[in-house]
PDB file of N, CA and C in Angstrom:
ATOM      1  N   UNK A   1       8.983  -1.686  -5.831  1.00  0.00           N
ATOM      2  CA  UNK A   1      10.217  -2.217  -6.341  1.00  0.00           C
ATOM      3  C   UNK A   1       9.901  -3.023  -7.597  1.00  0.00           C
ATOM      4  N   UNK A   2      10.554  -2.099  -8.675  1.00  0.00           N
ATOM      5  CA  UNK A   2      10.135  -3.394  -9.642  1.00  0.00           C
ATOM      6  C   UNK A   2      11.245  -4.184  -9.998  1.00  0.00           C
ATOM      7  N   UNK A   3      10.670  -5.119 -10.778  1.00  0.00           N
ATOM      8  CA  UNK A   3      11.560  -6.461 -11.229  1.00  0.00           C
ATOM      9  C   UNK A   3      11.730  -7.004 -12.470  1.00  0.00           C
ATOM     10  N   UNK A   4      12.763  -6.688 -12.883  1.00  0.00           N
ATOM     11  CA  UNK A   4      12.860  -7.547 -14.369  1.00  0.00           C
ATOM     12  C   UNK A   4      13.226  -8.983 -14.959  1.00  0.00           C
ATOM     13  N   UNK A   5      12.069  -9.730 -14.591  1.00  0.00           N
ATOM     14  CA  UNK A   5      12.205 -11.421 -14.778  1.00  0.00           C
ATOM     15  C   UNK A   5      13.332 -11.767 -15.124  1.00  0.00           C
ATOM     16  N   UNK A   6      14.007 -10.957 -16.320  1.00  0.00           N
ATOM     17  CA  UNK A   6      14.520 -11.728 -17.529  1.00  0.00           C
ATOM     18  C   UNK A   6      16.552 -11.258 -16.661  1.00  0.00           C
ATOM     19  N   UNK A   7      16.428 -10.992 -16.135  1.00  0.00           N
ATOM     20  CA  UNK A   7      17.451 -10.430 -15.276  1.00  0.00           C
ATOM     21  C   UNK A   7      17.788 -10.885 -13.958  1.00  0.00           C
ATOM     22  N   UNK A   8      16.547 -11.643 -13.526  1.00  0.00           N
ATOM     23  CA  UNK A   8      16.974 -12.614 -12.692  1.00  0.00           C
ATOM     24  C   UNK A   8      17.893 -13.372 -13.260  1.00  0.00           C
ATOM     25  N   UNK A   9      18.335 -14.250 -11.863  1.00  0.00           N
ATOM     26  CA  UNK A   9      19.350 -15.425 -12.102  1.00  0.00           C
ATOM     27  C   UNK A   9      18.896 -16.528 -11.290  1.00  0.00           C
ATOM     28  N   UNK A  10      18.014 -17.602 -11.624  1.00  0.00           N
ATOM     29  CA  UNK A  10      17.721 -18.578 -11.010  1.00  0.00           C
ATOM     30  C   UNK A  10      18.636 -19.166 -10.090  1.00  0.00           C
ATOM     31  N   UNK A  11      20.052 -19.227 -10.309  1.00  0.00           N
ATOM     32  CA  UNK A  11      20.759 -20.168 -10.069  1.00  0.00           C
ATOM     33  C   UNK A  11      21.947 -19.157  -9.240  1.00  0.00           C
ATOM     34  N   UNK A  12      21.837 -18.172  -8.817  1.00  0.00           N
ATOM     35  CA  UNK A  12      22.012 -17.041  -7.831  1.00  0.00           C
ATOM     36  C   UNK A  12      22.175 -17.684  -6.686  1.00  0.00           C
ATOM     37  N   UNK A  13      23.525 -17.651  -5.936  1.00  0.00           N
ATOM     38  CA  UNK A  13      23.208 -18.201  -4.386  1.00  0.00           C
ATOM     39  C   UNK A  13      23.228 -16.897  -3.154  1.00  0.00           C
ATOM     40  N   UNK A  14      22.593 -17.857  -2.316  1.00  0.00           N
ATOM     41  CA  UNK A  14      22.161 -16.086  -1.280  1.00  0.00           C
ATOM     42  C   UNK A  14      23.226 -15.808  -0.840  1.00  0.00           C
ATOM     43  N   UNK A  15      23.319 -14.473   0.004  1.00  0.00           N
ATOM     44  CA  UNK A  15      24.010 -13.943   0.529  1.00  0.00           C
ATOM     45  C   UNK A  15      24.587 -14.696   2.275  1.00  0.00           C
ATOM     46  N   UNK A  16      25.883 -14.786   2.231  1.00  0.00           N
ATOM     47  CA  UNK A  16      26.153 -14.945   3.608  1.00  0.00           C
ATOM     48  C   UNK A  16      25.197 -14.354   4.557  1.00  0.00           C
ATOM     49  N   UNK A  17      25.015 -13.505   4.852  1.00  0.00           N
ATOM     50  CA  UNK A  17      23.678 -12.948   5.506  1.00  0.00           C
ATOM     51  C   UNK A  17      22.462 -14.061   5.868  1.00  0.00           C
ATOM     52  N   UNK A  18      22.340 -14.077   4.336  1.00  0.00           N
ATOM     53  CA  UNK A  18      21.071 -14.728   3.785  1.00  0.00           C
ATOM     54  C   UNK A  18      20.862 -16.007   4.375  1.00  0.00           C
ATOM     55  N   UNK A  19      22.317 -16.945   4.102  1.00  0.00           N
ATOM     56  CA  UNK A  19      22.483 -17.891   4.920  1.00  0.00           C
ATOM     57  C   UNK A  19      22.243 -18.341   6.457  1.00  0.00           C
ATOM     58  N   UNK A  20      23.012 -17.603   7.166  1.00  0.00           N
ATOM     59  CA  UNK A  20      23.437 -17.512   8.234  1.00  0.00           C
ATOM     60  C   UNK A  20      21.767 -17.494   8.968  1.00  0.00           C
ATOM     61  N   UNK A  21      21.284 -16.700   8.212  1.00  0.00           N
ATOM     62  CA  UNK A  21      19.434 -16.439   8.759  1.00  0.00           C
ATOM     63  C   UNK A  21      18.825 -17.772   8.568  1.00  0.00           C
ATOM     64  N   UNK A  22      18.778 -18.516   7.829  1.00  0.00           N
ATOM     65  CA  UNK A  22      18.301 -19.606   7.318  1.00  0.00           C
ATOM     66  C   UNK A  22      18.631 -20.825   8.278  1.00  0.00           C
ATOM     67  N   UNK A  23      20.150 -20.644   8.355  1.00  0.00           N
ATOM     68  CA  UNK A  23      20.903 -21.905   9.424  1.00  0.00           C
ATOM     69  C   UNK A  23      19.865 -21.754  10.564  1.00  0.00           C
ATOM     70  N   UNK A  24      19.821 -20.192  11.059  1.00  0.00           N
ATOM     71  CA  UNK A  24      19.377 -19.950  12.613  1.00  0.00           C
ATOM     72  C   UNK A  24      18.090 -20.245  12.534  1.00  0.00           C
ATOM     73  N   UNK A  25      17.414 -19.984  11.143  1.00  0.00           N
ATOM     74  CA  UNK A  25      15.819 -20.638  11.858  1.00  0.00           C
ATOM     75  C   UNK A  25      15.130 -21.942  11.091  1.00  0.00           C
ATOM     76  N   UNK A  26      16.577 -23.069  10.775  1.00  0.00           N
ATOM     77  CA  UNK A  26      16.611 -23.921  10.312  1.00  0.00           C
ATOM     78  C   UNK A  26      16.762 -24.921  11.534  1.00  0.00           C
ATOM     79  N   UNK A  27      17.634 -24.247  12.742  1.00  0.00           N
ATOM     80  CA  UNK A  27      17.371 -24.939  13.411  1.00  0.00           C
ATOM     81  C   UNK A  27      16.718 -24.665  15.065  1.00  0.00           C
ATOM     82  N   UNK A  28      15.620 -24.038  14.820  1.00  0.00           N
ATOM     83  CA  UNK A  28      15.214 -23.901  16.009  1.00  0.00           C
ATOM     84  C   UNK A  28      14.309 -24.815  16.157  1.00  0.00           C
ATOM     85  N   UNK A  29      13.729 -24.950  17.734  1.00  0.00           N
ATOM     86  CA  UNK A  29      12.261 -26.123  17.733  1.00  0.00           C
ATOM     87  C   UNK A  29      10.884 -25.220  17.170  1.00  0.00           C
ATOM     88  N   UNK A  30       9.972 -25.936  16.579  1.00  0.00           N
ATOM     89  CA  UNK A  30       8.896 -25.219  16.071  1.00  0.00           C
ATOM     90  C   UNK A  30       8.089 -24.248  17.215  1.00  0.00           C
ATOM     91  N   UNK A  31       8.026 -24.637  18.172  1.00  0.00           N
ATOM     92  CA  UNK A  31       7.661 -23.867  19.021  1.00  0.00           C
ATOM     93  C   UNK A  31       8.153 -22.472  19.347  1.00  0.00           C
ATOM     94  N   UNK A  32       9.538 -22.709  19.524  1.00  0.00           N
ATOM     95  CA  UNK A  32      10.381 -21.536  19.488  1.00  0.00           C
ATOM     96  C   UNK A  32      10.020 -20.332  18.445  1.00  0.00           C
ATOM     97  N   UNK A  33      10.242 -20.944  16.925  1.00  0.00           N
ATOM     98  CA  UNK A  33       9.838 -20.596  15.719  1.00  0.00           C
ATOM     99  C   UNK A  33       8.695 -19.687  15.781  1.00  0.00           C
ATOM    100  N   UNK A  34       7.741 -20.306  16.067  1.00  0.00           N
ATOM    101  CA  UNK A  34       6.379 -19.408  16.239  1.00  0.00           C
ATOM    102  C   UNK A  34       6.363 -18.413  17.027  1.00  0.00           C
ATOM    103  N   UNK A  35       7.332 -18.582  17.676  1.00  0.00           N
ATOM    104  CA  UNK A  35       6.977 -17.138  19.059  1.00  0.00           C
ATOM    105  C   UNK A  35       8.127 -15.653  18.525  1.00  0.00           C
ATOM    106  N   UNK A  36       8.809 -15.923  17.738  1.00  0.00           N
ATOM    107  CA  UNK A  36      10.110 -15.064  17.389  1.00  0.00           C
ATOM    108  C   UNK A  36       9.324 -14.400  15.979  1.00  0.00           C
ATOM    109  N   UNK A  37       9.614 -12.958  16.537  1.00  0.00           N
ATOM    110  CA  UNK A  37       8.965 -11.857  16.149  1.00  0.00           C
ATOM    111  C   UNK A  37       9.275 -11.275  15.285  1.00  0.00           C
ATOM    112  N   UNK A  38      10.446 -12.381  14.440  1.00  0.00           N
ATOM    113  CA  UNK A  38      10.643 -11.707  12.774  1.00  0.00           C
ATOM    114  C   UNK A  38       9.877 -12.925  11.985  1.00  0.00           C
ATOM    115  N   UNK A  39       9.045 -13.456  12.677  1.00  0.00           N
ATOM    116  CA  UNK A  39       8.429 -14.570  12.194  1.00  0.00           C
ATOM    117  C   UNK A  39       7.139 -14.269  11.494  1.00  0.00           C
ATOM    118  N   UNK A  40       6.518 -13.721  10.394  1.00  0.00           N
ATOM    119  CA  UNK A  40       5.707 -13.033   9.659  1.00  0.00           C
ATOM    120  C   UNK A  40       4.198 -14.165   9.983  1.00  0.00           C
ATOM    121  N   UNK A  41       3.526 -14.434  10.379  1.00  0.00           N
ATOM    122  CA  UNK A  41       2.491 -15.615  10.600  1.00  0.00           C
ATOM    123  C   UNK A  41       1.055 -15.251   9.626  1.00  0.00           C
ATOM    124  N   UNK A  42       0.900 -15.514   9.045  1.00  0.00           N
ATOM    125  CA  UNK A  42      -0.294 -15.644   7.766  1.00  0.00           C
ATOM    126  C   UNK A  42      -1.555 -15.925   8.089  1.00  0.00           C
ATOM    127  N   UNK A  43      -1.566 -17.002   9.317  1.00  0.00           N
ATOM    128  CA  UNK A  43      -3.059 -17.438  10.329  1.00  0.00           C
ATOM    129  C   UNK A  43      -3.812 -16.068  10.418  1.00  0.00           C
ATOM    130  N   UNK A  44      -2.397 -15.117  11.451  1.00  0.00           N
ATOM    131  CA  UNK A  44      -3.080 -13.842  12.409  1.00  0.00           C
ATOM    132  C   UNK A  44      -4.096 -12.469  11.361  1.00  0.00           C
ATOM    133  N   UNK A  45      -4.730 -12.276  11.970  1.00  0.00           N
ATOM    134  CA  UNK A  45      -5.028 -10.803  11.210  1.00  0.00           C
ATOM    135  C   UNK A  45      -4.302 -10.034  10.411  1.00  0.00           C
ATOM    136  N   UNK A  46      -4.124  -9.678   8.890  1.00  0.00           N
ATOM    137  CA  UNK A  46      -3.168  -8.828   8.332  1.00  0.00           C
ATOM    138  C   UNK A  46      -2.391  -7.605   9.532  1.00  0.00           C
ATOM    139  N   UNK A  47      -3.569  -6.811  10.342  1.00  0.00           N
ATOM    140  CA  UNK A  47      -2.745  -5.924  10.667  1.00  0.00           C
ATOM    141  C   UNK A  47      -1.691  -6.384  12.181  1.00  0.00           C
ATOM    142  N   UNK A  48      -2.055  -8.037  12.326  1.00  0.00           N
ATOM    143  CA  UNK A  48      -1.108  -8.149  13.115  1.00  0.00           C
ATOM    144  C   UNK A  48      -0.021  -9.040  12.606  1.00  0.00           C
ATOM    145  N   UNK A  49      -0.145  -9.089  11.421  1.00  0.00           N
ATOM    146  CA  UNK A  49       0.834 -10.100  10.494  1.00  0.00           C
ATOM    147  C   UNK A  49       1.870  -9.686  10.216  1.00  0.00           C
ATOM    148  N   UNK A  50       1.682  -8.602   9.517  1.00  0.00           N
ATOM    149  CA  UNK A  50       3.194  -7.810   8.940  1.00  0.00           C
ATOM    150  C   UNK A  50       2.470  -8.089   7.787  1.00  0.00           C
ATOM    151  N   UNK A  51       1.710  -8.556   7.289  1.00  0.00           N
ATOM    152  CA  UNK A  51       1.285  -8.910   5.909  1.00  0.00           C
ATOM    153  C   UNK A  51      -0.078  -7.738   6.030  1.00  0.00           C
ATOM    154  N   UNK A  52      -0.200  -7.177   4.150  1.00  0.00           N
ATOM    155  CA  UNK A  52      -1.188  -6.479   3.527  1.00  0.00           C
ATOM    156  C   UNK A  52      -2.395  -7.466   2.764  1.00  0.00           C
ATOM    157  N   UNK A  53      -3.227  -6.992   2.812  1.00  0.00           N
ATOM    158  CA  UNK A  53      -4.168  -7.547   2.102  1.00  0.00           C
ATOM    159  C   UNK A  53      -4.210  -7.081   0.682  1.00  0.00           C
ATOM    160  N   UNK A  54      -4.094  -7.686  -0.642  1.00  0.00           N
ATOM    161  CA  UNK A  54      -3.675  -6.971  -2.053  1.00  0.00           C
ATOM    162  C   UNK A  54      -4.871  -6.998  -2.844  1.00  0.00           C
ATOM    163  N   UNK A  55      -5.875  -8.267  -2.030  1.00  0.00           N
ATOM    164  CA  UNK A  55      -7.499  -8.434  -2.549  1.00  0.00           C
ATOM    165  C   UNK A  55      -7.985  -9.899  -1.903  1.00  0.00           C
ATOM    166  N   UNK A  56      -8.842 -10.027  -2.682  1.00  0.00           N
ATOM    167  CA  UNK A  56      -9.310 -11.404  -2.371  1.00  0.00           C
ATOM    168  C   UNK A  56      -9.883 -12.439  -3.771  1.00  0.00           C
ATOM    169  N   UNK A  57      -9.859 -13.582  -3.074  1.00  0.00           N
ATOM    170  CA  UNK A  57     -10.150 -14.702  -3.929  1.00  0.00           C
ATOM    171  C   UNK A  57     -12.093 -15.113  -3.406  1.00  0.00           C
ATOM    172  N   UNK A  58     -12.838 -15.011  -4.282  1.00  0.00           N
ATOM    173  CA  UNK A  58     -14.376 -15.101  -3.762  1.00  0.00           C
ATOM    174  C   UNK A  58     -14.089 -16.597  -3.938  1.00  0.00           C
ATOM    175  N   UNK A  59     -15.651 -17.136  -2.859  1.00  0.00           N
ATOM    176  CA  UNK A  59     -15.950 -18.124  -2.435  1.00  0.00           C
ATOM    177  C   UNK A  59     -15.983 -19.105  -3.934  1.00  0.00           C
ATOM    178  N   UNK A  60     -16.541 -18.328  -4.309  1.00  0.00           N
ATOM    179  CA  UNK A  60     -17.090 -19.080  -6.046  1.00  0.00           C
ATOM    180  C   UNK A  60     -15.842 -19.323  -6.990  1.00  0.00           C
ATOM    181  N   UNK A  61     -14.939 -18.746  -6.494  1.00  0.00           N
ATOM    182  CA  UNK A  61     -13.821 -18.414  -7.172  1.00  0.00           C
ATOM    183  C   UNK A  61     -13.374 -19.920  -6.503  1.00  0.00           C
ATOM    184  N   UNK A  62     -12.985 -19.980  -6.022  1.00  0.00           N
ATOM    185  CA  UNK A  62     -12.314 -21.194  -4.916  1.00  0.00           C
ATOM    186  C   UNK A  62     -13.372 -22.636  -5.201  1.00  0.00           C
ATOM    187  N   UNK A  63     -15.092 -22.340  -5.183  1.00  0.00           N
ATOM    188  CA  UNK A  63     -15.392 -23.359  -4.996  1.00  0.00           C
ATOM    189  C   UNK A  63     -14.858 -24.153  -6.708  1.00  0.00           C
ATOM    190  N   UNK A  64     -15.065 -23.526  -7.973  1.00  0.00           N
ATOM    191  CA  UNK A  64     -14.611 -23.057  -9.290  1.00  0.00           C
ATOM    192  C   UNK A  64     -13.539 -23.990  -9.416  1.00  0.00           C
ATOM    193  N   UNK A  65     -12.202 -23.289  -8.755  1.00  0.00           N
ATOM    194  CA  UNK A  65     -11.145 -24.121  -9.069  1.00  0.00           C
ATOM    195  C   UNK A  65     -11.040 -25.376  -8.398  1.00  0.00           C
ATOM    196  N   UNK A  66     -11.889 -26.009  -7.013  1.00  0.00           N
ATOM    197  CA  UNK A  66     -11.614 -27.066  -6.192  1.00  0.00           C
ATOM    198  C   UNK A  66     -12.393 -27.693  -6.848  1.00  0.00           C
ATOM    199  N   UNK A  67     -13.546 -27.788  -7.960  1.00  0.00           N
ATOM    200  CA  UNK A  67     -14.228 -28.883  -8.501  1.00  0.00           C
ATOM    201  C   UNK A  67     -13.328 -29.234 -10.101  1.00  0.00           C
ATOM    202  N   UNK A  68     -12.410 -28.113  -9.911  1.00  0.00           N
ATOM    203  CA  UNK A  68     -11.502 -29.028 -11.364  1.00  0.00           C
ATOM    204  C   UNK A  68     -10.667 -30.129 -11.029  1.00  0.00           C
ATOM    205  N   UNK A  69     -10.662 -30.204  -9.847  1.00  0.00           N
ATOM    206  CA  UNK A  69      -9.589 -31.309  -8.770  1.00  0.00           C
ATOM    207  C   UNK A  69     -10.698 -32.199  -9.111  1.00  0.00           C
ATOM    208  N   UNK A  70     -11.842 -32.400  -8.623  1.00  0.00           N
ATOM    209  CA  UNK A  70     -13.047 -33.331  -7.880  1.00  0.00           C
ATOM    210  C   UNK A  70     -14.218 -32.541  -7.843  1.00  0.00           C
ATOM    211  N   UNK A  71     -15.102 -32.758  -8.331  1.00  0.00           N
ATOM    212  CA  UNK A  71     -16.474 -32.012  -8.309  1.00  0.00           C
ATOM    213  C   UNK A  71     -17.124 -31.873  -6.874  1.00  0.00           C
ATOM    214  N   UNK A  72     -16.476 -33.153  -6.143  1.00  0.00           N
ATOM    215  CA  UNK A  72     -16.766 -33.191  -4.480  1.00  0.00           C
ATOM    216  C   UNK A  72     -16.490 -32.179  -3.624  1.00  0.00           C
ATOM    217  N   UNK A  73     -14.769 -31.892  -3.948  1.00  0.00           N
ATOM    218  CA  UNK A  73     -14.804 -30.697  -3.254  1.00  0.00           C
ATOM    219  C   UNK A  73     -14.919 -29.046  -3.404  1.00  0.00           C
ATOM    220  N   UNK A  74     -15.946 -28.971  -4.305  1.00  0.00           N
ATOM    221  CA  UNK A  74     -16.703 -27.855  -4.522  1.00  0.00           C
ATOM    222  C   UNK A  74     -16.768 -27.131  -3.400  1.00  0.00           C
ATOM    223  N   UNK A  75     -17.678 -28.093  -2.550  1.00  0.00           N
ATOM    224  CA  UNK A  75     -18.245 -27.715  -1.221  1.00  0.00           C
ATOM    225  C   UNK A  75     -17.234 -27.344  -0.076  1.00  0.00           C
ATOM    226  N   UNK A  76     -15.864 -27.756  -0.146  1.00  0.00           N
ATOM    227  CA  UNK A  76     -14.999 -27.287   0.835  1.00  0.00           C
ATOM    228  C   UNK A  76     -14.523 -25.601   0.788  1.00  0.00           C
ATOM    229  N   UNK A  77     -14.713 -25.208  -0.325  1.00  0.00           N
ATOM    230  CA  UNK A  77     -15.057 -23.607  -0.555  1.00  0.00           C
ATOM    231  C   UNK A  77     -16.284 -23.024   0.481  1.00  0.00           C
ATOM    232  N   UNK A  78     -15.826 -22.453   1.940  1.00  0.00           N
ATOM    233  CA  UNK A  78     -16.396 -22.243   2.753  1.00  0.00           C
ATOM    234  C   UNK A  78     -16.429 -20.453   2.790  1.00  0.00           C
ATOM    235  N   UNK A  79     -15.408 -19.947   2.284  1.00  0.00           N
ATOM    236  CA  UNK A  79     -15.654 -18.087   2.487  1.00  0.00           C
ATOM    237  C   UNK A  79     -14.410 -17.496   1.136  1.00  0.00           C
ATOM    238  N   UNK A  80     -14.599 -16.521   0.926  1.00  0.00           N
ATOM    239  CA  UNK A  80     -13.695 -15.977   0.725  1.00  0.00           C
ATOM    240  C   UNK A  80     -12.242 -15.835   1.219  1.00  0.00           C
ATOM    241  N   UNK A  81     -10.843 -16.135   0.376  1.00  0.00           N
ATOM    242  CA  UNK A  81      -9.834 -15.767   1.232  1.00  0.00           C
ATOM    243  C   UNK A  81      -8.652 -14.565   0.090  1.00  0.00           C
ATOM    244  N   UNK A  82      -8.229 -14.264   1.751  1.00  0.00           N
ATOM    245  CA  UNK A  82      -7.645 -12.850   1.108  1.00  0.00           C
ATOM    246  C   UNK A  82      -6.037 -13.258   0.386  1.00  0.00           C
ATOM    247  N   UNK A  83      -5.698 -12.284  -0.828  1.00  0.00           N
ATOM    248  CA  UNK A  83      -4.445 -11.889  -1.150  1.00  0.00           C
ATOM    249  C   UNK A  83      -3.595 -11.553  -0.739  1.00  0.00           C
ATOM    250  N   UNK A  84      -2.529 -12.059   0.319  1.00  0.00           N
ATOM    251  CA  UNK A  84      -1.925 -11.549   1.414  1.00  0.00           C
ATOM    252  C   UNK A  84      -0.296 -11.460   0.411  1.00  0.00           C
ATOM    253  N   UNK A  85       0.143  -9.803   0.738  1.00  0.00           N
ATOM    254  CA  UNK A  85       1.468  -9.930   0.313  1.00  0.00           C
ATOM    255  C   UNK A  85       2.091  -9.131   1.643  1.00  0.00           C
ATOM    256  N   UNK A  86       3.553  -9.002   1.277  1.00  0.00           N
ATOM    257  CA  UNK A  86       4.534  -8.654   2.323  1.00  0.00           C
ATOM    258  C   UNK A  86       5.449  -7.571   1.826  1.00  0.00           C
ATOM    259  N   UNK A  87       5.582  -6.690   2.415  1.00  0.00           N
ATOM    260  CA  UNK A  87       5.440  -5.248   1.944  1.00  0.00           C
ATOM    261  C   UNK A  87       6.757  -5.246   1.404  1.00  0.00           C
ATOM    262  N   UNK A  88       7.866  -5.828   2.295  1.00  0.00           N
ATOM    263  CA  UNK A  88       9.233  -6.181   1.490  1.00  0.00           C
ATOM    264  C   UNK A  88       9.870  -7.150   0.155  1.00  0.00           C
ATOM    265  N   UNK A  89       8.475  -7.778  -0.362  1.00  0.00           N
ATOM    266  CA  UNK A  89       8.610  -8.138  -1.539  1.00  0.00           C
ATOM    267  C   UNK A  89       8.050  -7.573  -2.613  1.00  0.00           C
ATOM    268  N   UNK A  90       9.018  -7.837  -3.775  1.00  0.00           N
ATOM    269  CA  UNK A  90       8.744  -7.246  -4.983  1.00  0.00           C
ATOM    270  C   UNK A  90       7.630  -7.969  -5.456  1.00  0.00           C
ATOM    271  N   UNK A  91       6.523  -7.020  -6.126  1.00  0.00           N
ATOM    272  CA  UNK A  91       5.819  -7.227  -6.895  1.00  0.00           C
ATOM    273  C   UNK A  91       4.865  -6.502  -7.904  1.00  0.00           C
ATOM    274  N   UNK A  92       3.595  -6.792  -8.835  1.00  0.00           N
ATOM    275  CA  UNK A  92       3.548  -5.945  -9.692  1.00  0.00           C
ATOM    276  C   UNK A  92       2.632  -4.835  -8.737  1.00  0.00           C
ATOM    277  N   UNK A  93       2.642  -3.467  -9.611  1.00  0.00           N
ATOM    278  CA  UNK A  93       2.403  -2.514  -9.025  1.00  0.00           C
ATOM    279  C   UNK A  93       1.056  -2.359  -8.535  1.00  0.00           C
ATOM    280  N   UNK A  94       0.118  -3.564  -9.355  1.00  0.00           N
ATOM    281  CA  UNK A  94      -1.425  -3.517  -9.095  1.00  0.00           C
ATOM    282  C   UNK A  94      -1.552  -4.056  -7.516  1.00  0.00           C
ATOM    283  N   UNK A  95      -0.250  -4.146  -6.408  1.00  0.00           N
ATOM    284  CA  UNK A  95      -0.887  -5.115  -5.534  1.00  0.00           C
ATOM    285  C   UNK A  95      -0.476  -4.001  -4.649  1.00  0.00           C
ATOM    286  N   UNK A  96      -1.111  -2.510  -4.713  1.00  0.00           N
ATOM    287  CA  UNK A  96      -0.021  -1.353  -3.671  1.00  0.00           C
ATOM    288  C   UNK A  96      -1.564  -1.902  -2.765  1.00  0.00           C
ATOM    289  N   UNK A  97      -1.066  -1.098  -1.102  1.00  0.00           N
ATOM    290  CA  UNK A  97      -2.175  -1.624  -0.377  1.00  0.00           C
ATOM    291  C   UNK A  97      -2.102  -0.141   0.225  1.00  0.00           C
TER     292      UNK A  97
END
């Protein structure tokens, strides 16, 4: 799906739909939240996520940008982490999985 930035409308309000989804899991208890199975979770394994893997970010890559914060936390750069997208959002075409 592609997308033409300039054709967005920032200031676009959602759809009744859109809403109505939001109210309902605006107000559930967090617990609840986590267990409801349109609930996409990012923790779990991609293939039990609903989420694709589009690439990854290397360790060096991460340790790189956390010492422009603080040179200290260099070291909290512990592994590689992955590019996780969601198959129902638009994005550029380099992220097909």
């Amino acid at each position: 799906m592609a997308v033409n930035l300039a054709e967005l409308d920032a200031h676009e309000q959602p759809s009744d739909e859109m809403r109505a989804e939001w109210k309902h899991f605006s107000r559930l208890e967090p617990e609840v939240l986590l267990r409801d199975d349109r609930v996409d979770d990012p923790r779990l394994p991609p293939e039990e996520s609903g989420l694709h893997t589009a690439g990854i970010i290397t360790r060096e890559q991460i340790a790189e940008a956390f010492s422009h914060l603080d040179p200290e936390y260099e070291s909290h750069a512990q592994s590689d982490a992955p590019i996780l997208i969601h198959p129902i959002l638009p994005g550029p075409p380099s992220t097909s999985h």
